[in-house]
Protein backbone atom coordinates (compact mmCIF):
# COMPACT_ATOMS: atom_id res chain seq x y z
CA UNK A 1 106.18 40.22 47.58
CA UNK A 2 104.49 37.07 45.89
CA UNK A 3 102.23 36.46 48.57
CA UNK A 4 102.30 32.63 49.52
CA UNK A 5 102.89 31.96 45.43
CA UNK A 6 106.68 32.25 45.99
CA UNK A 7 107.84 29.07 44.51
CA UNK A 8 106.30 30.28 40.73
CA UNK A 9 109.14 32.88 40.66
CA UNK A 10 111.52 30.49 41.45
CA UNK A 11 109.95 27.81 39.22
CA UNK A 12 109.90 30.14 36.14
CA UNK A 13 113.47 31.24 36.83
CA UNK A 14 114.78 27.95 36.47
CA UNK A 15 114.90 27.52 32.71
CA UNK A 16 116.28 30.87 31.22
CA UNK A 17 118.82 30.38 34.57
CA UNK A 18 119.85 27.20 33.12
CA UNK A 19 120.32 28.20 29.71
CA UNK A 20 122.36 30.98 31.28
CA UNK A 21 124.56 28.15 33.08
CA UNK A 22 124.73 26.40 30.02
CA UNK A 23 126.01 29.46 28.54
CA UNK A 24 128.78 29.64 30.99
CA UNK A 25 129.90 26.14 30.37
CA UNK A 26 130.18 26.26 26.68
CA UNK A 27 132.02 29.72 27.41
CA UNK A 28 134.12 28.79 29.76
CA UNK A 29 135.81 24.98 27.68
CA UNK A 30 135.99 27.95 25.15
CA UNK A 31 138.25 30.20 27.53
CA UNK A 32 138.84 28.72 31.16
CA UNK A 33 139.91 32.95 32.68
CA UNK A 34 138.93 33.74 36.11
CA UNK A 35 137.62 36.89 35.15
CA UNK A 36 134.63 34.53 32.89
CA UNK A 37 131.86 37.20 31.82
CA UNK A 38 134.64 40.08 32.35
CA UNK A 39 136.53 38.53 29.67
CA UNK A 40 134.18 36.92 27.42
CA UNK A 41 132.07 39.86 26.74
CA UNK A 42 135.37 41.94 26.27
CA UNK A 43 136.32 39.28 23.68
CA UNK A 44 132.97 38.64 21.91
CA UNK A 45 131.66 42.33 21.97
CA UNK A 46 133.43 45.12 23.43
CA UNK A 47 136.06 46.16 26.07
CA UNK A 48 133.62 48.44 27.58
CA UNK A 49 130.89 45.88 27.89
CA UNK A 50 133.26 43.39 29.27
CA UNK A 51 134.42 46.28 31.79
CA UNK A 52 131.07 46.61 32.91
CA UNK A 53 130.44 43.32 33.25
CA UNK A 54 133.32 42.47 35.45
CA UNK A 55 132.55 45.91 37.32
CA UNK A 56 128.78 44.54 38.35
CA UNK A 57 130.10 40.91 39.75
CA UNK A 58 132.72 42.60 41.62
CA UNK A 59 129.49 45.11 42.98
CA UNK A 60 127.27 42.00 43.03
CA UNK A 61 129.88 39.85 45.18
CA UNK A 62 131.03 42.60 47.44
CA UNK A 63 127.26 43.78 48.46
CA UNK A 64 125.97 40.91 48.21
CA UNK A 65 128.57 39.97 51.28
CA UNK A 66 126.92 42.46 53.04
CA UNK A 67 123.54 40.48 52.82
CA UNK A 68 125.23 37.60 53.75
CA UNK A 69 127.13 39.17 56.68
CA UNK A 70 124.17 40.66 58.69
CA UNK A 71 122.13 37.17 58.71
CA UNK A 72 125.93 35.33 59.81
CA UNK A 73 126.01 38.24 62.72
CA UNK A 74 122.30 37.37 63.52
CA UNK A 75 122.34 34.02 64.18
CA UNK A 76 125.32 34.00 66.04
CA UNK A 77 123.41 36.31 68.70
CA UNK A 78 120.28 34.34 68.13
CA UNK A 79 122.37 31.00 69.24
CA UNK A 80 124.65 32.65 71.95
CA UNK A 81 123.16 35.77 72.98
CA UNK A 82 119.41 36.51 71.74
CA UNK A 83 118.60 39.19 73.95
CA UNK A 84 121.17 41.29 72.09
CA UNK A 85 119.35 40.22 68.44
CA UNK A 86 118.32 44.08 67.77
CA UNK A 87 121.75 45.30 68.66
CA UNK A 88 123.09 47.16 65.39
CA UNK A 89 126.60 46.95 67.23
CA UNK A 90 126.92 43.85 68.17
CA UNK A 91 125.79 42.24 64.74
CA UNK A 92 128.60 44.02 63.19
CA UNK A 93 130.95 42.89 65.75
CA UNK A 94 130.03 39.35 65.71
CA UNK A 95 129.75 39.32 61.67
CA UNK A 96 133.11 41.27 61.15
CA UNK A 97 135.02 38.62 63.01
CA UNK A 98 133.31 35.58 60.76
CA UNK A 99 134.43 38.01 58.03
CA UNK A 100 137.88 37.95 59.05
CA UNK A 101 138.03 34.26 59.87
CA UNK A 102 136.43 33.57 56.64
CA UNK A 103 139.45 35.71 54.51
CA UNK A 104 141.91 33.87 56.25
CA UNK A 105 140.73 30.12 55.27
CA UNK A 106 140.51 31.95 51.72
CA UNK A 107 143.76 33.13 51.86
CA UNK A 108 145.08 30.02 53.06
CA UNK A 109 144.18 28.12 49.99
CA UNK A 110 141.16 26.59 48.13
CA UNK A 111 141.77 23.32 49.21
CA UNK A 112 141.03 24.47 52.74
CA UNK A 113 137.95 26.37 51.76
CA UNK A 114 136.55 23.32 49.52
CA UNK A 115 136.94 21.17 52.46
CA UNK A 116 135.22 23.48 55.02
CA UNK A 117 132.43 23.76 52.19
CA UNK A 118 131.44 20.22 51.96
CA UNK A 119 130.96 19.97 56.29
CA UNK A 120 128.44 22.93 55.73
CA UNK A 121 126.73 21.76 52.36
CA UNK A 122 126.17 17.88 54.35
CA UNK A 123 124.98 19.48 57.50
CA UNK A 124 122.79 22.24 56.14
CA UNK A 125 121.02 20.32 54.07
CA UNK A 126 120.45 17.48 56.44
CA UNK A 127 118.65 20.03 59.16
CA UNK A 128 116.60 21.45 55.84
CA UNK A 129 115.21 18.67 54.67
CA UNK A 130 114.22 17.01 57.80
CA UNK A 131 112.75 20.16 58.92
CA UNK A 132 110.87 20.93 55.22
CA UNK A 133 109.34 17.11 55.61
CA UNK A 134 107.75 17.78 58.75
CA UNK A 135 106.47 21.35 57.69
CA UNK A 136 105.01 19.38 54.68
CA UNK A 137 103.02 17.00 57.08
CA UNK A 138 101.88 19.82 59.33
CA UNK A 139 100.32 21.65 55.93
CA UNK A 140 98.93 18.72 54.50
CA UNK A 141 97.13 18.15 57.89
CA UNK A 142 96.06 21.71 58.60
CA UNK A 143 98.33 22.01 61.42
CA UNK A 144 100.05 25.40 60.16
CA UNK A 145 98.88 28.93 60.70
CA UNK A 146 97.83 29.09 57.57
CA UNK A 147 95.84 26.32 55.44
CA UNK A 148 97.18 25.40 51.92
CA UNK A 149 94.95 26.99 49.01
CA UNK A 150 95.89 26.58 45.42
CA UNK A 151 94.56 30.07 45.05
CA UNK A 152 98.13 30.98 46.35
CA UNK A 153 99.25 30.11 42.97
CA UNK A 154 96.40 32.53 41.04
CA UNK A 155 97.12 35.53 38.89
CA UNK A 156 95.88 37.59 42.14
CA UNK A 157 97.56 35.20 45.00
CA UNK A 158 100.94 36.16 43.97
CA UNK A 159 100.03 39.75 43.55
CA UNK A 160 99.71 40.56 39.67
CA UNK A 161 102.60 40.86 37.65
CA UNK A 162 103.82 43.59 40.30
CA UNK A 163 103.90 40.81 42.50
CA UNK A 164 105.52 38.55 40.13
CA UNK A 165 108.32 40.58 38.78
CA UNK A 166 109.12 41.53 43.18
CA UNK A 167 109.63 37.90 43.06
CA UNK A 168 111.04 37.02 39.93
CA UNK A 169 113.95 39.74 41.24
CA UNK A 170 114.36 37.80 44.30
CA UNK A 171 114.29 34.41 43.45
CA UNK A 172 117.23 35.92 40.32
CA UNK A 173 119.16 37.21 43.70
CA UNK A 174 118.44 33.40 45.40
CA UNK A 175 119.99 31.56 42.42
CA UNK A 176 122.31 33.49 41.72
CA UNK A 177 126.29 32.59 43.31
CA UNK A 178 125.93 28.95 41.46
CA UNK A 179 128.69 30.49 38.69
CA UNK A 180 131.42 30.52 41.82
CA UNK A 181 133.07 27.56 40.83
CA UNK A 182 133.83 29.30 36.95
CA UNK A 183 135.89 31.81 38.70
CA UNK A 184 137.94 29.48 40.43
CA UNK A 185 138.35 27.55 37.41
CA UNK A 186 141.99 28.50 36.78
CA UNK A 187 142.65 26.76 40.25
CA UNK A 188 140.84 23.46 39.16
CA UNK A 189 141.62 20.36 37.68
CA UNK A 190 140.44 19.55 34.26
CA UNK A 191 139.85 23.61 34.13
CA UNK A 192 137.73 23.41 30.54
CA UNK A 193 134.90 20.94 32.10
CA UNK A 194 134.98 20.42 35.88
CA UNK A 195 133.54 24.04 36.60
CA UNK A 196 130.36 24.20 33.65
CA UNK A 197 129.45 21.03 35.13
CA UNK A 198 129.30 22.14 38.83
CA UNK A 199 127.41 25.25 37.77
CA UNK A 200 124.72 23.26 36.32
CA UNK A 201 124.21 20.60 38.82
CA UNK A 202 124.24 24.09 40.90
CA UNK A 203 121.43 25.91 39.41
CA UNK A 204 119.43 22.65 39.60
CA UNK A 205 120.16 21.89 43.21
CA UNK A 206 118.87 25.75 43.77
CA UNK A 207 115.98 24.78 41.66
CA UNK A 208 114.76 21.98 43.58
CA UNK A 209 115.71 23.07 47.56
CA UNK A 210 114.20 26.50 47.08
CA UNK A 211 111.21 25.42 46.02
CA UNK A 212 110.56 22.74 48.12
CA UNK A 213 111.62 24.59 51.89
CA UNK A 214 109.30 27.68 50.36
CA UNK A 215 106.24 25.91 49.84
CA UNK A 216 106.98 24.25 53.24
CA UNK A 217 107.76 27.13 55.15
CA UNK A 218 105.57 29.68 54.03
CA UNK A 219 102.47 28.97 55.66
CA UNK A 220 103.65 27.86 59.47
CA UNK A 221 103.92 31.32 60.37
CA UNK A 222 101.51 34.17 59.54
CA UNK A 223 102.52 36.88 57.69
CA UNK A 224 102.76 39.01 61.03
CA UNK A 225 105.20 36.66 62.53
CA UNK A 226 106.81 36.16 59.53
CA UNK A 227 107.51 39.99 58.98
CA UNK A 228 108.45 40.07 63.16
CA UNK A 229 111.06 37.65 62.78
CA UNK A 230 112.66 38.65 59.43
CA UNK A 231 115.81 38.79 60.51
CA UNK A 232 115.58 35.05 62.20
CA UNK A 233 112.57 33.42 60.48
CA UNK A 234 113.88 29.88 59.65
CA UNK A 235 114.75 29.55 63.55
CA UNK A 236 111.35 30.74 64.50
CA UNK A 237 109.65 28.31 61.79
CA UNK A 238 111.91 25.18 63.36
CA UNK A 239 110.82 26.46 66.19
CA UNK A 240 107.27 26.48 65.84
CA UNK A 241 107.37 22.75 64.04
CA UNK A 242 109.74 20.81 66.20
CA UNK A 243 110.28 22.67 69.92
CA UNK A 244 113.13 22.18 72.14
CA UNK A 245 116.43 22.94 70.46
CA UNK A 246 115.36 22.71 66.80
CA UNK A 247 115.39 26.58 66.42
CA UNK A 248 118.59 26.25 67.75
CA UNK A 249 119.84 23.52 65.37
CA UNK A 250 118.37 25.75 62.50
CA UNK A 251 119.92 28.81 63.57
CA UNK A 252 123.29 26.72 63.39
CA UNK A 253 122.29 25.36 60.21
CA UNK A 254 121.45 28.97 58.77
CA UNK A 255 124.54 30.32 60.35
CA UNK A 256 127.06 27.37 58.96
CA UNK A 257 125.33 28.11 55.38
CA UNK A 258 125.66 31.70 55.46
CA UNK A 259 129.12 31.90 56.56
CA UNK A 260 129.83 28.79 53.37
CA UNK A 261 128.42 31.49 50.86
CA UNK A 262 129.95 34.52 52.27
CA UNK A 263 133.06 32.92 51.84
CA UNK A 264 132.13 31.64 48.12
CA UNK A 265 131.39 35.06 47.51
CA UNK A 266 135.25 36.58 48.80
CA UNK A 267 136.57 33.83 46.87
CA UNK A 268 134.80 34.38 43.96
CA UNK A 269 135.05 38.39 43.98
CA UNK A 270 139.20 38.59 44.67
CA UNK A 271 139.33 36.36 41.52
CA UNK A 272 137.49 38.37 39.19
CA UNK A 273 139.67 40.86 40.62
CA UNK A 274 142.78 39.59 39.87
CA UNK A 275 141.35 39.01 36.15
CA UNK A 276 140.57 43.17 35.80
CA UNK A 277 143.78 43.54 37.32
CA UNK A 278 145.77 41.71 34.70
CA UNK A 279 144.69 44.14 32.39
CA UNK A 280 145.07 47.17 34.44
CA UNK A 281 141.88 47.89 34.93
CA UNK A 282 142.15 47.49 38.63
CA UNK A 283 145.20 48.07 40.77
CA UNK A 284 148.02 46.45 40.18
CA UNK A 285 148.81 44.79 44.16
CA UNK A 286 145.52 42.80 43.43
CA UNK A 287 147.88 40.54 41.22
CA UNK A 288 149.57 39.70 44.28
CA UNK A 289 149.96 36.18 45.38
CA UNK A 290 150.15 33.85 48.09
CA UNK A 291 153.89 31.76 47.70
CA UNK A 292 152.08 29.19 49.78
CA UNK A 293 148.62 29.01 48.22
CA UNK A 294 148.70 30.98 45.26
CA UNK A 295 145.57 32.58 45.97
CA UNK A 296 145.10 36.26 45.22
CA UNK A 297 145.86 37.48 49.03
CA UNK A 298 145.68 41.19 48.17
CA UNK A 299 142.34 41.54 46.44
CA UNK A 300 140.70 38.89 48.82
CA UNK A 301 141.93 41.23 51.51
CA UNK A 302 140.67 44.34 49.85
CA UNK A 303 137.04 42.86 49.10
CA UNK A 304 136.47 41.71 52.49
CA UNK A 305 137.97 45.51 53.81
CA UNK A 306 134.96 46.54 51.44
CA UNK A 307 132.54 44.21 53.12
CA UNK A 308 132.74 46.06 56.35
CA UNK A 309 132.40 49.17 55.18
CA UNK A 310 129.51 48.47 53.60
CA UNK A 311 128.10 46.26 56.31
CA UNK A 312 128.66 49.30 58.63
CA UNK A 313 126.79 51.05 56.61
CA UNK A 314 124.04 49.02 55.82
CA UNK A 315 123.21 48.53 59.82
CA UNK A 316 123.46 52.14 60.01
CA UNK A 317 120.19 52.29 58.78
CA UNK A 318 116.71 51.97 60.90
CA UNK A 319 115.30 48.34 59.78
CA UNK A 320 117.77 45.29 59.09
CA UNK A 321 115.28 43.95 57.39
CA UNK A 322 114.71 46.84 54.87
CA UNK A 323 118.30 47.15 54.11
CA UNK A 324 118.26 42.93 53.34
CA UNK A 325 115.60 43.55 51.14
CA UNK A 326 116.35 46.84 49.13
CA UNK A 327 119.94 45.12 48.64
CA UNK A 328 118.33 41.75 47.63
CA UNK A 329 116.31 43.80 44.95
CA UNK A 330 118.97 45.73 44.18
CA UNK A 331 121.47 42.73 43.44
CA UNK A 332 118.90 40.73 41.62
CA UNK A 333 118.63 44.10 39.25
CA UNK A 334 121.82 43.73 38.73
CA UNK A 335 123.09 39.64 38.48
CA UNK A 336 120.19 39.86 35.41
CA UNK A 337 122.19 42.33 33.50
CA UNK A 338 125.29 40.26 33.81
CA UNK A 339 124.22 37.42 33.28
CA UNK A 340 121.81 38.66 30.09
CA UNK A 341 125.06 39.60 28.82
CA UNK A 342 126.89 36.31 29.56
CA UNK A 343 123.78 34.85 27.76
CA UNK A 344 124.21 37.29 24.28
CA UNK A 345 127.82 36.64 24.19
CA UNK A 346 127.72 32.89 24.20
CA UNK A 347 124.99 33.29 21.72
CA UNK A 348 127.13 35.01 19.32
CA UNK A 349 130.72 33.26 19.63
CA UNK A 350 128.95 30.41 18.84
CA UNK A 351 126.49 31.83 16.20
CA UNK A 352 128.82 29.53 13.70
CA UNK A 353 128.87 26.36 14.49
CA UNK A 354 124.53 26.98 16.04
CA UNK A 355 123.60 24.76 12.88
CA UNK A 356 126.00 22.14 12.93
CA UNK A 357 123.37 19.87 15.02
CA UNK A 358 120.33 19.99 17.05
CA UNK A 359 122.50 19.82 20.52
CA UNK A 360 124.84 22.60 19.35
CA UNK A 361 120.92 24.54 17.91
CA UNK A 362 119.14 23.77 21.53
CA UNK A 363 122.04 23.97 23.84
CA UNK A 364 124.19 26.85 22.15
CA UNK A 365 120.77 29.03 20.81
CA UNK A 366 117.68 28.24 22.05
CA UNK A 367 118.35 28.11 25.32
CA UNK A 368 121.29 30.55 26.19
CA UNK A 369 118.12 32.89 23.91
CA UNK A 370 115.69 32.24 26.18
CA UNK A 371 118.22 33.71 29.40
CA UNK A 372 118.90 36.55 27.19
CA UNK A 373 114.89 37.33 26.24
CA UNK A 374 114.12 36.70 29.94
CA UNK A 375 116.59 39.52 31.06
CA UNK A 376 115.60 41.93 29.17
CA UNK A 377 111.88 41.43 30.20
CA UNK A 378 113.09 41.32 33.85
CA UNK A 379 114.16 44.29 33.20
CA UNK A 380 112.00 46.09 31.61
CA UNK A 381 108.96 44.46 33.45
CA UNK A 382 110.24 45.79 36.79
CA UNK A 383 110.72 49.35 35.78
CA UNK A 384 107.27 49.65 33.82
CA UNK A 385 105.29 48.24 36.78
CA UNK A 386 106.82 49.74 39.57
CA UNK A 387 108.35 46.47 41.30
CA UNK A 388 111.48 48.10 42.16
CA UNK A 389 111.29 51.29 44.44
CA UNK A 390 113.20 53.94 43.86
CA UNK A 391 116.13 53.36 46.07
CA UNK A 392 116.39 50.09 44.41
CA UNK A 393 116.64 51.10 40.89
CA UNK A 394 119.30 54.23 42.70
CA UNK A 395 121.04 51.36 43.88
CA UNK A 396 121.11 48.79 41.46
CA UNK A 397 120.98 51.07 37.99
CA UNK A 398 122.90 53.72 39.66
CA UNK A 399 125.84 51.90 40.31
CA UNK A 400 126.43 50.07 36.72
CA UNK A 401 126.21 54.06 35.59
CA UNK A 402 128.77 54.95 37.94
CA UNK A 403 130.81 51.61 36.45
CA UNK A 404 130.25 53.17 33.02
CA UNK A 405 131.04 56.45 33.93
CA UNK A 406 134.60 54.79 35.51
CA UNK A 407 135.24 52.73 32.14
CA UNK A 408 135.22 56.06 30.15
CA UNK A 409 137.85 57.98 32.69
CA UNK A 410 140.48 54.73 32.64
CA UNK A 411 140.08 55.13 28.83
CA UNK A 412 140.33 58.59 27.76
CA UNK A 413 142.05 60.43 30.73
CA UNK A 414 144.32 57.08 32.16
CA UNK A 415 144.95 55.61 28.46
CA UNK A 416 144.70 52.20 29.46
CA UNK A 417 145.49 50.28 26.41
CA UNK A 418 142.49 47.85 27.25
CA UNK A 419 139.60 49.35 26.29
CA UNK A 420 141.38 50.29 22.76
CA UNK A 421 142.13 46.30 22.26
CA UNK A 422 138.90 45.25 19.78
């Protein structure tokens, strides 16, 4: 949607997504709750808000595993059986099965899941970077399909600011999942400071992989093959570089990385769960717990029964890649209203002590500001120019109506005592 300017949406994310971060850390050694924006915007604003907050992660982290799910399904074929890569069937098949394999090392315990994490992490981003330094040669010599210009970074090469704010909603969608490890934070040592500081080496990590592998990979396909092999197009890049089994290796490496954030995002989703549940604002079984683990067993079961529901319908419809990138759009539409929020309400709890110094002015105002100023120009910069469709906007806007709509029956016709608590 950016043309071959990609890495400018990703650049300019960076700073209002780190001031975000740094919003969640100085919110979370203020309350370390699993249910982080759910309960911080209940506390600092308003039960409702914090409803809705918690009801877009748990939307954001159970599509979002649907995104996550088709690409797992994908490569597997593309590794073990490629002429069955257009198969609608057999990608479910083959990504339901990670998606139960995936529940049960989150069931079993975080310790299990950390460790299976760190194999990926080393491995992934061994094959990327090896990979990204020869596409980097082939560019500089003219060896790719298409020859670097640095009118790919112009007002027109990225497409206007239609193009930009396409990309902008993207690259919000890319970066977004680095606040996993503040939902988990009731399971980790040193709880107040361990989990703000993995977020923000996180969202700098992001920062500086994305931007690298998309300046590298962009141009060693053309658009045409790049649009054939959307479903696959880091194997077919690898492919195109190195020969011989490197598609292979980066179809692994793709695969191993998908399957680490699907499970981030189960993880992640059954806790916030468990939070709303406290409260009664979810069912009360998802406060069920392992007696081996202690990990929320019955809401990690229930998001990943979600997960295939949606992934069934998702391949249900004609193009894989459309449905990727409507719920992409979708999901970045609606991680920038979250996080906006996260944003306002560290702003405010900490509106006090804001002049105390010029760390506690720059990294509890100015910059958790700037994530909530960006937001709202996300926003309102994607509706006025038209770069969301319509089905995105139905999907993404749509659904945080249907959350509010949901927060006003558990109030007035199910009296839950919640929403009547500020």
């Amino acid at each position: 949607v950016s043309g071959y300017g990609g890495v400018l949406p990703i650049l300019i994310c960076f700073v209002p997504m780190m001031g975000i971060a740094i919003a969640y850390q100085r919110l979370n050694r203020w309350d370390p709750s699993s249910g982080a924006t759910y309960t911080w915007v209940a506390r600092v604003f308003h039960p409702y808000l914090g409803f809705l907050s918690g009801w877009m992660i748990l939307l954001y982290y159970t599509l979002g595993t649907t995104t996550l799910t088709i690409p797992a399904g994908i490569y597997t074929i593309d590794l073990f059986a490629p002429s069955h890569i257009d198969d609608h069937w057999a990608i479910f098949w083959v990504g339901a099965a990670w998606n139960v394999l995936l529940t049960t090392l989150a069931i079993l315990g975080l310790k299990i899941v950390a460790r299976f994490e760190w194999i990926i992490v080393v491995f992934q981003y061994t094959v990327l970077l090896i990979v990204a330094a020869v596409a980097l040669l082939a560019l500089a010599h003219g060896a790719t399909a298409v020859t670097f210009s640095w009118a790919w970074f112009s007002w027109t090469g990225i497409g206007g600011m239609k193009g930009l704010m396409g990309g902008i909603l993207i690259a919000c969608f890319m970066y977004s999942g680095w606040d996993a490890s503040i939902y988990v934070n009731e399971e980790t040592t040193d709880k107040a400071n361990n989990p703000g500081k993995a977020a923000l080496a996180s969202v700098g990590m992001l920062a500086l992989v994305y931007s690298l592998v998309t300046v590298a990979f962009q141009g060693v396909l053309t658009p045409g093959e790049i649009q054939a092999h959307a479903a696959n197009v880091l194997s077919a890049v690898s492919g195109k570089l190195l020969h011989g089994p490197w598609g292979s290796i980066m179809s692994l490496a793709v695969l191993t990385g998908t399957l680490a954030t699907l499970q981030a995002a189960v993880v992640s989703a059954a806790r916030v769960g468990f939070a709303m549940s406290r409260d009664r604002v979810m069912p009360k079984f998802f406060q069920r717990l392992s007696s081996h683990s202690g990990s929320p067993w019955a809401a990690t079961l229930t998001m990943s029964g979600l997960n295939l529901l949606l992934l069934a319908l998702a391949l249900g419809t004609s193009s894989i890649a459309g449905a990727l990138s409507n719920a992409a759009s979708s999901l970045g539409l609606i991680s920038i209203v979250f996080y906006g929020l996260t944003a306002a309400a560290a702003l405010w709890q900490q509106r006090a002590s804001l002049t105390s110094s010029a760390a506690n002015l720059l990294l509890g105002g100015v910059l958790p500001l700037t994530g909530v100023i960006f937001s709202l120009w996300v926003l309102i910069e994607s509706l006025a120019t038209g770069a969301v469709t319509l089905t995105v906007m139905l999907y993404g806007l749509g659904s945080i109506l249907a959350g509010a709509a949901l927060a006003v029956f558990l109030h007035r016709c199910m009296h839950l005592r919640f929403f009547d608590s500020q």
